[in-house]
PDB file of N, CA and C in Angstrom:
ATOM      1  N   UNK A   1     104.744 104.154 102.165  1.00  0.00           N
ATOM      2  CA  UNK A   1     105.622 103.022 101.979  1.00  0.00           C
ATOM      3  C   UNK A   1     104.824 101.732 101.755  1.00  0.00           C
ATOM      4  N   UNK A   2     103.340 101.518 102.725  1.00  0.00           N
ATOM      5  CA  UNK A   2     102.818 100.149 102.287  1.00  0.00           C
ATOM      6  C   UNK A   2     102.509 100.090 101.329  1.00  0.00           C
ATOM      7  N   UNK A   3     101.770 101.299 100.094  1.00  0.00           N
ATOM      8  CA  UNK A   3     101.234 100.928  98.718  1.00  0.00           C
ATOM      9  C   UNK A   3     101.717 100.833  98.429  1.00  0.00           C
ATOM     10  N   UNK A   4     102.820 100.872  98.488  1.00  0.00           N
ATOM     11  CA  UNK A   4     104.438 100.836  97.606  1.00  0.00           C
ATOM     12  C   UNK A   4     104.654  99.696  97.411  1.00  0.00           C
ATOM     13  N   UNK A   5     104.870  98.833  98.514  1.00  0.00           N
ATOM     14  CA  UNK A   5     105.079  97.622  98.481  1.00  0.00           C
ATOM     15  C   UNK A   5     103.661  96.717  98.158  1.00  0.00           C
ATOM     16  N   UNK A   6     102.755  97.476  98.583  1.00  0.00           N
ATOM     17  CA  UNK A   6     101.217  96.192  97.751  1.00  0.00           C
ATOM     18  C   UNK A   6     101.366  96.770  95.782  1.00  0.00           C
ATOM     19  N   UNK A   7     101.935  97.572  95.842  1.00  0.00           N
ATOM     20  CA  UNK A   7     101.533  97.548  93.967  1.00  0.00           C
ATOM     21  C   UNK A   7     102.387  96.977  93.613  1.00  0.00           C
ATOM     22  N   UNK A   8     103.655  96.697  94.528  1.00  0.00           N
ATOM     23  CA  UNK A   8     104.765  95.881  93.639  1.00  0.00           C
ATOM     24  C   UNK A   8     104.394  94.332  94.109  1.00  0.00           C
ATOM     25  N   UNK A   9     103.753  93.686  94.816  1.00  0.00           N
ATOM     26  CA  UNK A   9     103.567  92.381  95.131  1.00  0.00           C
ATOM     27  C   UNK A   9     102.121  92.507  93.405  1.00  0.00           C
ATOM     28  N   UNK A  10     101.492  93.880  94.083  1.00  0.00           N
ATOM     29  CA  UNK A  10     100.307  93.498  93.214  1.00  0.00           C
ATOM     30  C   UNK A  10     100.939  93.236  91.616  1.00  0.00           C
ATOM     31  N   UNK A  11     101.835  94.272  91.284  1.00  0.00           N
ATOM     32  CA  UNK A  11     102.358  93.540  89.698  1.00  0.00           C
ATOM     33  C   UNK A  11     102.981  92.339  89.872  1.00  0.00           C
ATOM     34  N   UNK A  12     103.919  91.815  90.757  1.00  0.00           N
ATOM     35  CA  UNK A  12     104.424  90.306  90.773  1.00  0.00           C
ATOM     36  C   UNK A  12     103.535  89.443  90.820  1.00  0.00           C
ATOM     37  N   UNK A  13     101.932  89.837  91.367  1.00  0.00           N
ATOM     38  CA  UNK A  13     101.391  88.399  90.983  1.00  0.00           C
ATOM     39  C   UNK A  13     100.168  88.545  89.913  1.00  0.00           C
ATOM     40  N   UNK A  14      99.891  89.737  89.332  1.00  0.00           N
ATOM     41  CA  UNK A  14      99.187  90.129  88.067  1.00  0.00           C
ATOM     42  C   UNK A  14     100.194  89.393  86.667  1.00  0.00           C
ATOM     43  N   UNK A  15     101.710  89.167  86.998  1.00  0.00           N
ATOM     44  CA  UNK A  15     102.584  89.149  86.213  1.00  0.00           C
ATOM     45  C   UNK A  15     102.444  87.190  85.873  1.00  0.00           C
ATOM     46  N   UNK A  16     103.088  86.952  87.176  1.00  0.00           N
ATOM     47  CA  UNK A  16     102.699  85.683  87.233  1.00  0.00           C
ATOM     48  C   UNK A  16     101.562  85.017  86.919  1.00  0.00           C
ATOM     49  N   UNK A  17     100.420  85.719  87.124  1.00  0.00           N
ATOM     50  CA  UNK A  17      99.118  85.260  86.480  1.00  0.00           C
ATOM     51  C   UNK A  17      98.940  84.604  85.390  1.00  0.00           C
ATOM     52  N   UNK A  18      99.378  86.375  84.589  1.00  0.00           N
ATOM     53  CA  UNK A  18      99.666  86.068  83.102  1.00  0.00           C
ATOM     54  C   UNK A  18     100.281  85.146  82.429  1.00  0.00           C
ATOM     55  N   UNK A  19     101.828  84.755  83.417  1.00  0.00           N
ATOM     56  CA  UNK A  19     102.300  83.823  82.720  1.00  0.00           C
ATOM     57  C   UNK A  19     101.234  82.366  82.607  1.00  0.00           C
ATOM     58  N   UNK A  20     100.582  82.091  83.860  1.00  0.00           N
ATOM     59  CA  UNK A  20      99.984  80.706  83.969  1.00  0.00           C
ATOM     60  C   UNK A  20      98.983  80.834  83.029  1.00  0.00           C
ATOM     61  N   UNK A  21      98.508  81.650  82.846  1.00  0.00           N
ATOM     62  CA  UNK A  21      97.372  82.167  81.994  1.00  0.00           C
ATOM     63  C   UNK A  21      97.657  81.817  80.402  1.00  0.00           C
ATOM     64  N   UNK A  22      98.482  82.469  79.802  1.00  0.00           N
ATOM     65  CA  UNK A  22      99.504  82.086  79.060  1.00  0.00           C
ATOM     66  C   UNK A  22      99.648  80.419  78.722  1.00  0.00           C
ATOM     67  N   UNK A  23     100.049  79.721  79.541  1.00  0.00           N
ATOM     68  CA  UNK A  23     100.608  78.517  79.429  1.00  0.00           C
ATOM     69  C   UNK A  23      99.212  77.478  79.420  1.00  0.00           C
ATOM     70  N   UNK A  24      98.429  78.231  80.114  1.00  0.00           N
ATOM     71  CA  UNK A  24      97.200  77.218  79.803  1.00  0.00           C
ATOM     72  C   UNK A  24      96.491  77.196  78.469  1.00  0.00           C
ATOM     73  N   UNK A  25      96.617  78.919  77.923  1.00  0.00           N
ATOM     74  CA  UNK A  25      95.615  78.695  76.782  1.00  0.00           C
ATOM     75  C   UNK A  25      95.703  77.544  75.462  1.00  0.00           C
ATOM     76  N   UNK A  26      96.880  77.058  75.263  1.00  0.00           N
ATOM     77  CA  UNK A  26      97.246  76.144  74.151  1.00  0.00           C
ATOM     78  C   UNK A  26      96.347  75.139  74.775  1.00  0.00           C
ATOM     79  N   UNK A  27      96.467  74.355  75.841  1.00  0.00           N
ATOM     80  CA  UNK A  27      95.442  73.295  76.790  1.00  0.00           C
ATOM     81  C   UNK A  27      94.280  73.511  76.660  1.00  0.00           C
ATOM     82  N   UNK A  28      94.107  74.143  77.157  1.00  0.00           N
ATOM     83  CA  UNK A  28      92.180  75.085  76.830  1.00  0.00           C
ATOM     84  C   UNK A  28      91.854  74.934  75.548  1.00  0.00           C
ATOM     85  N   UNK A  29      92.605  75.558  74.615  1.00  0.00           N
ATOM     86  CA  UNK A  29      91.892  75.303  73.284  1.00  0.00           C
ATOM     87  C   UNK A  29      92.038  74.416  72.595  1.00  0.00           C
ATOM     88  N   UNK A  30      93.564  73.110  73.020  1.00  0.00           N
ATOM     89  CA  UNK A  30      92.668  71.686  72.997  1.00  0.00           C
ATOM     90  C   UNK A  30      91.740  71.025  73.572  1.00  0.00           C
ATOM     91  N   UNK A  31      91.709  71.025  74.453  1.00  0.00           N
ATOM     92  CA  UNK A  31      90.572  70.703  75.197  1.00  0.00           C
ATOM     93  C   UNK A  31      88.904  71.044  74.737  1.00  0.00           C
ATOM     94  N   UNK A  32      88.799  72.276  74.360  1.00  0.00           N
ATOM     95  CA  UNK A  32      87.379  72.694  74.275  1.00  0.00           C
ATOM     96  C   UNK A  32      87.227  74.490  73.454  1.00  0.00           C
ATOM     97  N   UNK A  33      86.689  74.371  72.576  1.00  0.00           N
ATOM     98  CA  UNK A  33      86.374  75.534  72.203  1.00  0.00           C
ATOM     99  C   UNK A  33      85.303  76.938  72.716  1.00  0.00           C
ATOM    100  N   UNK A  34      84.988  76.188  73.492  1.00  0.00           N
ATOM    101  CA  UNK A  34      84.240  77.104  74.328  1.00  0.00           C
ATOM    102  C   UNK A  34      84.359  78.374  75.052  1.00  0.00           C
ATOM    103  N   UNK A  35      86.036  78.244  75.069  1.00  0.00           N
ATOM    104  CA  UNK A  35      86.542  79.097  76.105  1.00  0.00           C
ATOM    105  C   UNK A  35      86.905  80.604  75.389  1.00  0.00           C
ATOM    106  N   UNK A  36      86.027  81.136  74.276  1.00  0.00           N
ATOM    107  CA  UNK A  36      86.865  82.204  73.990  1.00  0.00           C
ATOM    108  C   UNK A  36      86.826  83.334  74.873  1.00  0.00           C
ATOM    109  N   UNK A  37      86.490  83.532  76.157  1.00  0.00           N
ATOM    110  CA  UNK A  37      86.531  84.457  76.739  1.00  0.00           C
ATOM    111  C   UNK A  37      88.285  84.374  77.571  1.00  0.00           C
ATOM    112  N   UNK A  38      88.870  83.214  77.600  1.00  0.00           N
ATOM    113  CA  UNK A  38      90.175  83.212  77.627  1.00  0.00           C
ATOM    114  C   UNK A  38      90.935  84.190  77.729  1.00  0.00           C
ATOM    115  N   UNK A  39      90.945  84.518  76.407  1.00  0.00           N
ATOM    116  CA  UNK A  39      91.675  85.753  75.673  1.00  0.00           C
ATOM    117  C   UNK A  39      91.373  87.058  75.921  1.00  0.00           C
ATOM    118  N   UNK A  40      90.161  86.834  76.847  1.00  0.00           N
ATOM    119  CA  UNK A  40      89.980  88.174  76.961  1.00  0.00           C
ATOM    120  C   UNK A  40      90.483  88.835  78.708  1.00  0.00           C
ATOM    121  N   UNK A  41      90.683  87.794  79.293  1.00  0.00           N
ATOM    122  CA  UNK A  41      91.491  87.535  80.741  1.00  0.00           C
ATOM    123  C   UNK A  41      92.832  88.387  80.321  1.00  0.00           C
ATOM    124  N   UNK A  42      93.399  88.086  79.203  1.00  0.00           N
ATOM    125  CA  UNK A  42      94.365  88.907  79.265  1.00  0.00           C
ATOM    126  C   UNK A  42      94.367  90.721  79.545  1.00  0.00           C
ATOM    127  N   UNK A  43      93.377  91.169  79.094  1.00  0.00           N
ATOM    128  CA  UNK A  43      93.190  92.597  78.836  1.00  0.00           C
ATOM    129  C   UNK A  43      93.329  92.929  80.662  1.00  0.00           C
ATOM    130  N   UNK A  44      92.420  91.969  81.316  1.00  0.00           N
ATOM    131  CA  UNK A  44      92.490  92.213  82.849  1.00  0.00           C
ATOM    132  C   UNK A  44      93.683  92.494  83.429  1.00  0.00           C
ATOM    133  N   UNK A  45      94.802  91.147  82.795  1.00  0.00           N
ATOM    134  CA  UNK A  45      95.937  91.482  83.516  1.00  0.00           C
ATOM    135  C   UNK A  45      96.708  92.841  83.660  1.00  0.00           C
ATOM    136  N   UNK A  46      96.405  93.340  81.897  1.00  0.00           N
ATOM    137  CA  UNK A  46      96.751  94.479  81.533  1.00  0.00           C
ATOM    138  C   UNK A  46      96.481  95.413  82.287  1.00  0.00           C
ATOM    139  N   UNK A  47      95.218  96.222  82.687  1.00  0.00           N
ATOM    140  CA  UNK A  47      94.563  96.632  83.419  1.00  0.00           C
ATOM    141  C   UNK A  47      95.482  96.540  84.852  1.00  0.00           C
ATOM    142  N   UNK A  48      95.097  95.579  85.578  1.00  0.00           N
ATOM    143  CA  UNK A  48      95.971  95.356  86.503  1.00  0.00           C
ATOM    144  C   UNK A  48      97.477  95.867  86.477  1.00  0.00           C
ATOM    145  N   UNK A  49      98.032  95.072  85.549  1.00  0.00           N
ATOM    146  CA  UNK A  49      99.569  95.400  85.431  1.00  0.00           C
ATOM    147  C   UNK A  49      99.559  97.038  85.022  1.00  0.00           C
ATOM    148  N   UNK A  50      98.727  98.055  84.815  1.00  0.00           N
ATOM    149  CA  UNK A  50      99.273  99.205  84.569  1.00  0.00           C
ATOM    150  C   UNK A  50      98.657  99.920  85.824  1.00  0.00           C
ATOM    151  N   UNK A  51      97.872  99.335  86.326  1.00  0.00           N
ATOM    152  CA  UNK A  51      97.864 100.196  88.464  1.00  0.00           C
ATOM    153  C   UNK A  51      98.971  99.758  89.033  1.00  0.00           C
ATOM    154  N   UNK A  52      99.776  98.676  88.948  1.00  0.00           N
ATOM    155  CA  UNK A  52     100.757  97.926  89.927  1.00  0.00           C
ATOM    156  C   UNK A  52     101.884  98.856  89.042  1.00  0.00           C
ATOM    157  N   UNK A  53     102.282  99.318  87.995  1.00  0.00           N
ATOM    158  CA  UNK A  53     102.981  99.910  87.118  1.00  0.00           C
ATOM    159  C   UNK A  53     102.670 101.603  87.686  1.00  0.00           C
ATOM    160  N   UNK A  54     101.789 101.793  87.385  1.00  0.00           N
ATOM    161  CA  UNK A  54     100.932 103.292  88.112  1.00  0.00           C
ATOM    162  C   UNK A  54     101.681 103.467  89.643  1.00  0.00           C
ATOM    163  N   UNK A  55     101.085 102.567  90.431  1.00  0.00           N
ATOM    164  CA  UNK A  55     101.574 103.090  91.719  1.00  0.00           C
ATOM    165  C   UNK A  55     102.948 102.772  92.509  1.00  0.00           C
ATOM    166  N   UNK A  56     103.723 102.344  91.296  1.00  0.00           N
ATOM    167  CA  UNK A  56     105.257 101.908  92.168  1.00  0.00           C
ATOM    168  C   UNK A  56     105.759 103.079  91.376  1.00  0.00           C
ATOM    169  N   UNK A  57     105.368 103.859  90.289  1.00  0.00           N
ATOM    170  CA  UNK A  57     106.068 104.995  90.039  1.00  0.00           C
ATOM    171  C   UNK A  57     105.701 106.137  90.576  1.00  0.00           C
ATOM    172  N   UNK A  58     104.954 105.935  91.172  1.00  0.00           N
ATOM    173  CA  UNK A  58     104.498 107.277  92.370  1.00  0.00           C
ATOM    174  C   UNK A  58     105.059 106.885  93.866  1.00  0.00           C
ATOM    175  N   UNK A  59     105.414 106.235  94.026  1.00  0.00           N
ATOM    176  CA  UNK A  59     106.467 105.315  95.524  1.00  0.00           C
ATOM    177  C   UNK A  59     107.523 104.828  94.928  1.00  0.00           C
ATOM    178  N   UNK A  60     108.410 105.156  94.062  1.00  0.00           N
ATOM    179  CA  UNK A  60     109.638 105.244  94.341  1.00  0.00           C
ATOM    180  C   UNK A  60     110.457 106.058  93.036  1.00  0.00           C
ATOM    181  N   UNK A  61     112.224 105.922  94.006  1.00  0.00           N
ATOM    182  CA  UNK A  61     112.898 106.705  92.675  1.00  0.00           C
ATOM    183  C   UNK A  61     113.932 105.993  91.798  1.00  0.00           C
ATOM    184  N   UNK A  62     113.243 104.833  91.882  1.00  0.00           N
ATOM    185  CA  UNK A  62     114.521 103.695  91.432  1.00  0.00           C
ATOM    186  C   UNK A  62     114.383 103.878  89.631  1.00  0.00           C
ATOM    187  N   UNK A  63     115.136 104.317  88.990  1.00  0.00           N
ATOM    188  CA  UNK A  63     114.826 104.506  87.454  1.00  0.00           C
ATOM    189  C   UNK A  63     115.339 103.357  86.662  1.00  0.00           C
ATOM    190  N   UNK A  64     116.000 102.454  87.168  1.00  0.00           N
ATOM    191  CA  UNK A  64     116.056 101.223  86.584  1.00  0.00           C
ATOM    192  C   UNK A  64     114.900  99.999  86.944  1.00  0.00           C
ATOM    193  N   UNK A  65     114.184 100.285  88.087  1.00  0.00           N
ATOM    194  CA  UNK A  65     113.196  99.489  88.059  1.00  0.00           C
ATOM    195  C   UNK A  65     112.140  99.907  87.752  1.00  0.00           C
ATOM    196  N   UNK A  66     112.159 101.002  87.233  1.00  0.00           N
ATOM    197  CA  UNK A  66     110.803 101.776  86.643  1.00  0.00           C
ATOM    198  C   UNK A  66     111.070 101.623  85.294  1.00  0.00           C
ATOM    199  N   UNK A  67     112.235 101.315  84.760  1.00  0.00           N
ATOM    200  CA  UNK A  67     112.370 101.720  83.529  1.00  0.00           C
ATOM    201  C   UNK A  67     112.508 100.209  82.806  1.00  0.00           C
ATOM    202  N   UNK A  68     112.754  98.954  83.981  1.00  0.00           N
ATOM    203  CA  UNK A  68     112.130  97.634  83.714  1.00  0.00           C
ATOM    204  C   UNK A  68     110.439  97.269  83.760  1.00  0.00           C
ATOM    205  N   UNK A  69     110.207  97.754  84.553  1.00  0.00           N
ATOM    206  CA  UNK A  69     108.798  97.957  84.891  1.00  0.00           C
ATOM    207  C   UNK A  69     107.721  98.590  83.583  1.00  0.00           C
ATOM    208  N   UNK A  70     107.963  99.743  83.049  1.00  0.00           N
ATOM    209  CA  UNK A  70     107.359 100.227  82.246  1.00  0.00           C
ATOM    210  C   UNK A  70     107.922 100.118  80.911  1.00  0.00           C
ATOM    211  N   UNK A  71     108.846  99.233  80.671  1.00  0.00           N
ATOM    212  CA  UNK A  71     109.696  98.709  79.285  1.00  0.00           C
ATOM    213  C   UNK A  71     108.706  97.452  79.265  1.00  0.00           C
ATOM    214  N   UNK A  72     108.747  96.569  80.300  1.00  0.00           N
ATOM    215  CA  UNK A  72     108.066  95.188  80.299  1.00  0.00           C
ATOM    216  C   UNK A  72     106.398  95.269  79.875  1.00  0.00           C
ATOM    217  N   UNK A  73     106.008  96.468  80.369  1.00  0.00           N
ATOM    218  CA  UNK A  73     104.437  96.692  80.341  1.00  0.00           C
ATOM    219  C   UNK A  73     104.274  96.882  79.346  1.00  0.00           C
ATOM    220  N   UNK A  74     105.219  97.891  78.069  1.00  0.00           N
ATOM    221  CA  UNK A  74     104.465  98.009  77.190  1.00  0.00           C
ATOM    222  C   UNK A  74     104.924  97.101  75.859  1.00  0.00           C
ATOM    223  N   UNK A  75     105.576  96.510  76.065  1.00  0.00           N
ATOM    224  CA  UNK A  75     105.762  95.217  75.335  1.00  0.00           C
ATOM    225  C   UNK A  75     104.943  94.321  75.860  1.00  0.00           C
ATOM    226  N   UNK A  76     104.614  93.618  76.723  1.00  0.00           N
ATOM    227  CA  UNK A  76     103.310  92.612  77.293  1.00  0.00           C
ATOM    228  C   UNK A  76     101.886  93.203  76.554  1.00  0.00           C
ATOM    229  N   UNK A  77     101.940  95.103  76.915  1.00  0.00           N
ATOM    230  CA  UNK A  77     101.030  95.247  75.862  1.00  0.00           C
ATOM    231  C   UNK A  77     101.149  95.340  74.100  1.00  0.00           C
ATOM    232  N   UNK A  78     101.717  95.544  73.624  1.00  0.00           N
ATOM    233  CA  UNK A  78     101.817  94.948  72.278  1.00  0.00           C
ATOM    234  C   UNK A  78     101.653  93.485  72.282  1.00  0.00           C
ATOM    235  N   UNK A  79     102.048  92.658  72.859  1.00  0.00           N
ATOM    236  CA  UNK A  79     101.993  91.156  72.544  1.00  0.00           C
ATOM    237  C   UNK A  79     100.861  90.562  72.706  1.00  0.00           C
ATOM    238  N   UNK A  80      99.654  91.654  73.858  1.00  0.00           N
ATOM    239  CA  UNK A  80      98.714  91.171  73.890  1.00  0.00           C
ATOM    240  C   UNK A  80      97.530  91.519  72.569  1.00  0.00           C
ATOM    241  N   UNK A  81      97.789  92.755  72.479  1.00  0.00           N
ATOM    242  CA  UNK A  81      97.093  93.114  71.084  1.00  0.00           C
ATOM    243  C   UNK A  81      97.159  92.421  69.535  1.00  0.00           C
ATOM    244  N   UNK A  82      98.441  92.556  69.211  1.00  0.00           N
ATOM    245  CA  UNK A  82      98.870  91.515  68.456  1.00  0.00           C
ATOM    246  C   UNK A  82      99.421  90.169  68.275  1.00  0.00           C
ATOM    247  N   UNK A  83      98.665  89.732  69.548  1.00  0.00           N
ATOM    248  CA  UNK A  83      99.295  88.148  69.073  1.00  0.00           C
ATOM    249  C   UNK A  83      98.030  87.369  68.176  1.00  0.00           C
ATOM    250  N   UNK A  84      97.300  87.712  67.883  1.00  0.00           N
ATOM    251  CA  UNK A  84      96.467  87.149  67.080  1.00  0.00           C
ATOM    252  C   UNK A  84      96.784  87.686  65.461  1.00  0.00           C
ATOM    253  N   UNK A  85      97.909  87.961  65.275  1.00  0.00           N
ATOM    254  CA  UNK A  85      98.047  88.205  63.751  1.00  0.00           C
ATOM    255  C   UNK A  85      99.800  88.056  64.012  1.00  0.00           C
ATOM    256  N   UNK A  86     100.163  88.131  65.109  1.00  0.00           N
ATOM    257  CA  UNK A  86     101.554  87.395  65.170  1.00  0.00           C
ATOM    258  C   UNK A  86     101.577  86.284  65.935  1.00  0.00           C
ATOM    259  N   UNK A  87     102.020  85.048  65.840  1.00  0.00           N
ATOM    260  CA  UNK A  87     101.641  84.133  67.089  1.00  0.00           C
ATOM    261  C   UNK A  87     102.916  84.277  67.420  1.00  0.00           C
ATOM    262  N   UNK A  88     104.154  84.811  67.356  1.00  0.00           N
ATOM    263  CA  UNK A  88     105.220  84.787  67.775  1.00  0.00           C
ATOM    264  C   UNK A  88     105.381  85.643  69.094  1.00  0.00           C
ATOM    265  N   UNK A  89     104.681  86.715  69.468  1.00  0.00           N
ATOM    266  CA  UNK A  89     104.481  87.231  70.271  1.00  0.00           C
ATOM    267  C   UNK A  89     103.751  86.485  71.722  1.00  0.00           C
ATOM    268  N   UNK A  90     102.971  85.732  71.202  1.00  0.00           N
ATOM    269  CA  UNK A  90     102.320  85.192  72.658  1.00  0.00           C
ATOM    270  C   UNK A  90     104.026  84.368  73.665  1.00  0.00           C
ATOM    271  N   UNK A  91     104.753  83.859  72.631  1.00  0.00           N
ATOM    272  CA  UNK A  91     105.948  83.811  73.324  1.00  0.00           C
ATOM    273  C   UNK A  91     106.244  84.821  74.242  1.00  0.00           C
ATOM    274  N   UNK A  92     106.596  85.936  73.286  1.00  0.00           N
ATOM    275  CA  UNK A  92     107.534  87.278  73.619  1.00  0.00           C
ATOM    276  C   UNK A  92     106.638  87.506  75.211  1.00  0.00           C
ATOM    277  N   UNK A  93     105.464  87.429  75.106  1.00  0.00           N
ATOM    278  CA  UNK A  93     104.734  88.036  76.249  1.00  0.00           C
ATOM    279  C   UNK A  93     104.842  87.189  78.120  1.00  0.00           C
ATOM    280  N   UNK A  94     105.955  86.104  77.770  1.00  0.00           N
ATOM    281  CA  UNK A  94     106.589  85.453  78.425  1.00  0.00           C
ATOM    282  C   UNK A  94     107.478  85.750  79.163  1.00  0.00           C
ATOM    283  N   UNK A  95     108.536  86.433  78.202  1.00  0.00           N
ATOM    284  CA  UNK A  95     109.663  87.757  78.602  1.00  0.00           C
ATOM    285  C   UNK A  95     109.145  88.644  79.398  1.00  0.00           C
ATOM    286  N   UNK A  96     108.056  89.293  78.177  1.00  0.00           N
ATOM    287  CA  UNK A  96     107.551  90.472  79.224  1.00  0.00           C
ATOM    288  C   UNK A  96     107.312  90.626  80.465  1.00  0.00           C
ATOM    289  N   UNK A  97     105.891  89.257  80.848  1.00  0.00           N
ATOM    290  CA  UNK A  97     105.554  89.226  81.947  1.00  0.00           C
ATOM    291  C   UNK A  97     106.730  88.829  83.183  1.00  0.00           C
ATOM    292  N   UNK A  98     107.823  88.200  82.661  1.00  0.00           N
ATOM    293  CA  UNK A  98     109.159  87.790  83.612  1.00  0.00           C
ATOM    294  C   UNK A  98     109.709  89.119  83.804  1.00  0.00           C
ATOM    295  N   UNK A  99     109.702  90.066  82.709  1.00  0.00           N
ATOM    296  CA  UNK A  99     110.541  91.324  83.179  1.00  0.00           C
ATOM    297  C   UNK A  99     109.459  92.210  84.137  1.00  0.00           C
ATOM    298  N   UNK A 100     108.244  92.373  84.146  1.00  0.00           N
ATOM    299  CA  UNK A 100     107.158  92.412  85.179  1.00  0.00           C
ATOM    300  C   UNK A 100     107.346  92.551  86.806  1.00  0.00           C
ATOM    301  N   UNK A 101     107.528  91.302  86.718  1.00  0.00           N
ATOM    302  CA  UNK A 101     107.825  90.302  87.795  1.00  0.00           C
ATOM    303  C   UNK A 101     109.165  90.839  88.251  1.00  0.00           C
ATOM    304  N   UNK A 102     110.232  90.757  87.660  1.00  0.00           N
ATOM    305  CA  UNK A 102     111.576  91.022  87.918  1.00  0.00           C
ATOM    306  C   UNK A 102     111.855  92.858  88.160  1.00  0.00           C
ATOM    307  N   UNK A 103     111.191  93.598  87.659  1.00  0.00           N
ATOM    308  CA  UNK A 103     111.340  94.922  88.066  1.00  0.00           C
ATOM    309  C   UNK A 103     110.310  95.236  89.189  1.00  0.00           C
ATOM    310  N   UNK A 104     109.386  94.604  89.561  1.00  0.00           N
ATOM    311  CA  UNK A 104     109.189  94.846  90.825  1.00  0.00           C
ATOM    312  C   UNK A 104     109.671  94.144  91.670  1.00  0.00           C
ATOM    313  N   UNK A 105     110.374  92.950  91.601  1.00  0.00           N
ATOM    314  CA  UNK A 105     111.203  92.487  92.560  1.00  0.00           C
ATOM    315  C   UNK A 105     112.025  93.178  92.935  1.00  0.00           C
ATOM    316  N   UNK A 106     112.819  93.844  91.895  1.00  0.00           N
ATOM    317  CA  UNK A 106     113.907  94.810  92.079  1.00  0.00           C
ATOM    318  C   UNK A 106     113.663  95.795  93.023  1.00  0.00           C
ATOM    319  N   UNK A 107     112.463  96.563  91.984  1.00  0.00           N
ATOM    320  CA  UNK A 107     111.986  97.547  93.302  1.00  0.00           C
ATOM    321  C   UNK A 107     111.808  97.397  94.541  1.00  0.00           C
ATOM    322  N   UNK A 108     111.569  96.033  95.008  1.00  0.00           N
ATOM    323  CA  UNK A 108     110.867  95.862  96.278  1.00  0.00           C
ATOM    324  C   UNK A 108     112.179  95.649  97.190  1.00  0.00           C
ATOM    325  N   UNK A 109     113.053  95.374  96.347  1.00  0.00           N
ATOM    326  CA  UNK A 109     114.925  94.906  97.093  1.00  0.00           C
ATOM    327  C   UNK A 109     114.993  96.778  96.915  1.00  0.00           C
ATOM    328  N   UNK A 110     115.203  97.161  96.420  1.00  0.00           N
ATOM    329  CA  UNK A 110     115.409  98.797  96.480  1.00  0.00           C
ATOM    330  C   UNK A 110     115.007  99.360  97.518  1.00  0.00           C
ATOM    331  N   UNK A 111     113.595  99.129  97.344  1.00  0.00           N
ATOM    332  CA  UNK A 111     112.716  99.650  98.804  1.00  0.00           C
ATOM    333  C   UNK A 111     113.106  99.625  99.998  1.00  0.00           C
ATOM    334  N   UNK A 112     113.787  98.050 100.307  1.00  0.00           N
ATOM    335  CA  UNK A 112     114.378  97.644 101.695  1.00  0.00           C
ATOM    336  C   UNK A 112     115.363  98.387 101.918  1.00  0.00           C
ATOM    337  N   UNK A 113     116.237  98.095 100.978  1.00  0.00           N
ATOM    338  CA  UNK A 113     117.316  99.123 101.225  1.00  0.00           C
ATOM    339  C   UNK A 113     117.577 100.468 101.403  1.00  0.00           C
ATOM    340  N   UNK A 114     116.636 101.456 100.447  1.00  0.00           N
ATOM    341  CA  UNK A 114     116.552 102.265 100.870  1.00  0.00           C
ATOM    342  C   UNK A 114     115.927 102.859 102.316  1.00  0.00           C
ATOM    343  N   UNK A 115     114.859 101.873 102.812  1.00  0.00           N
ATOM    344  CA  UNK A 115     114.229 102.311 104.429  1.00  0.00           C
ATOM    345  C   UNK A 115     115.326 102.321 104.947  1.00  0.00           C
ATOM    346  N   UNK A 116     116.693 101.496 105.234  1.00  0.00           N
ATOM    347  CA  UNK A 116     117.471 101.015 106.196  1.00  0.00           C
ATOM    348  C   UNK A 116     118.580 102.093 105.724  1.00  0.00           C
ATOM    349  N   UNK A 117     118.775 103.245 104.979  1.00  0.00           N
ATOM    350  CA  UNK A 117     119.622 104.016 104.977  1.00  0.00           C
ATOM    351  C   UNK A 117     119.102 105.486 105.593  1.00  0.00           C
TER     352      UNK A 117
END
């Protein structure tokens, strides 16, 4: 039951990351060109977000928050691959990372509820 609940905190704040992560890079690359390793922070989150994705589907049986969970992941991953030949996507990857965030919230309200039955 505890990894359960650390992979779903761990995707809510791999998720959130991303978003801040996200919101800074337009800043960053006014600011200074230096930073192209930026972009490559994202791949981490990825990484991350597919253990926190990995281990809430091995701890639980909720198929709507798995099926937010691993809908969100692999759209965040497309947006991360191609947002450099779509810039419309670095948006989309906004969504994603909110639906992230929001299916392990779910899960983690699931979780409670289910201990207490």
């Amino acid at each position: 039951m505890k990894e359960k609940l650390t992979s779903d905190w761990l995707g809510i704040a791999s998720a959130s990351l991303c978003v801040v992560h996200c919101l800074f890079t337009p800043f960053l690359i006014f600011i200074a060109s230096n930073f192209s390793w930026w972009h490559e922070v994202s791949y981490l989150f990825l990484l991350i977000s597919f253990f926190a994705a990995y281990e809430a589907s091995n701890h639980t049986d909720s198929r709507l928050a798995l099926g937010i969970i691993w809908f969100s992941f692999g759209l965040l991953t497309v947006c991360i691959l191609f947002e450099d030949e779509y810039h419309l996507l670095h948006e989309i990857s906004y969504v994603a990372s909110l639906g992230l965030i929001l299916g392990h919230l779910y899960n983690l309200r699931y979780c409670k509820k289910c201990s207490h039955e």
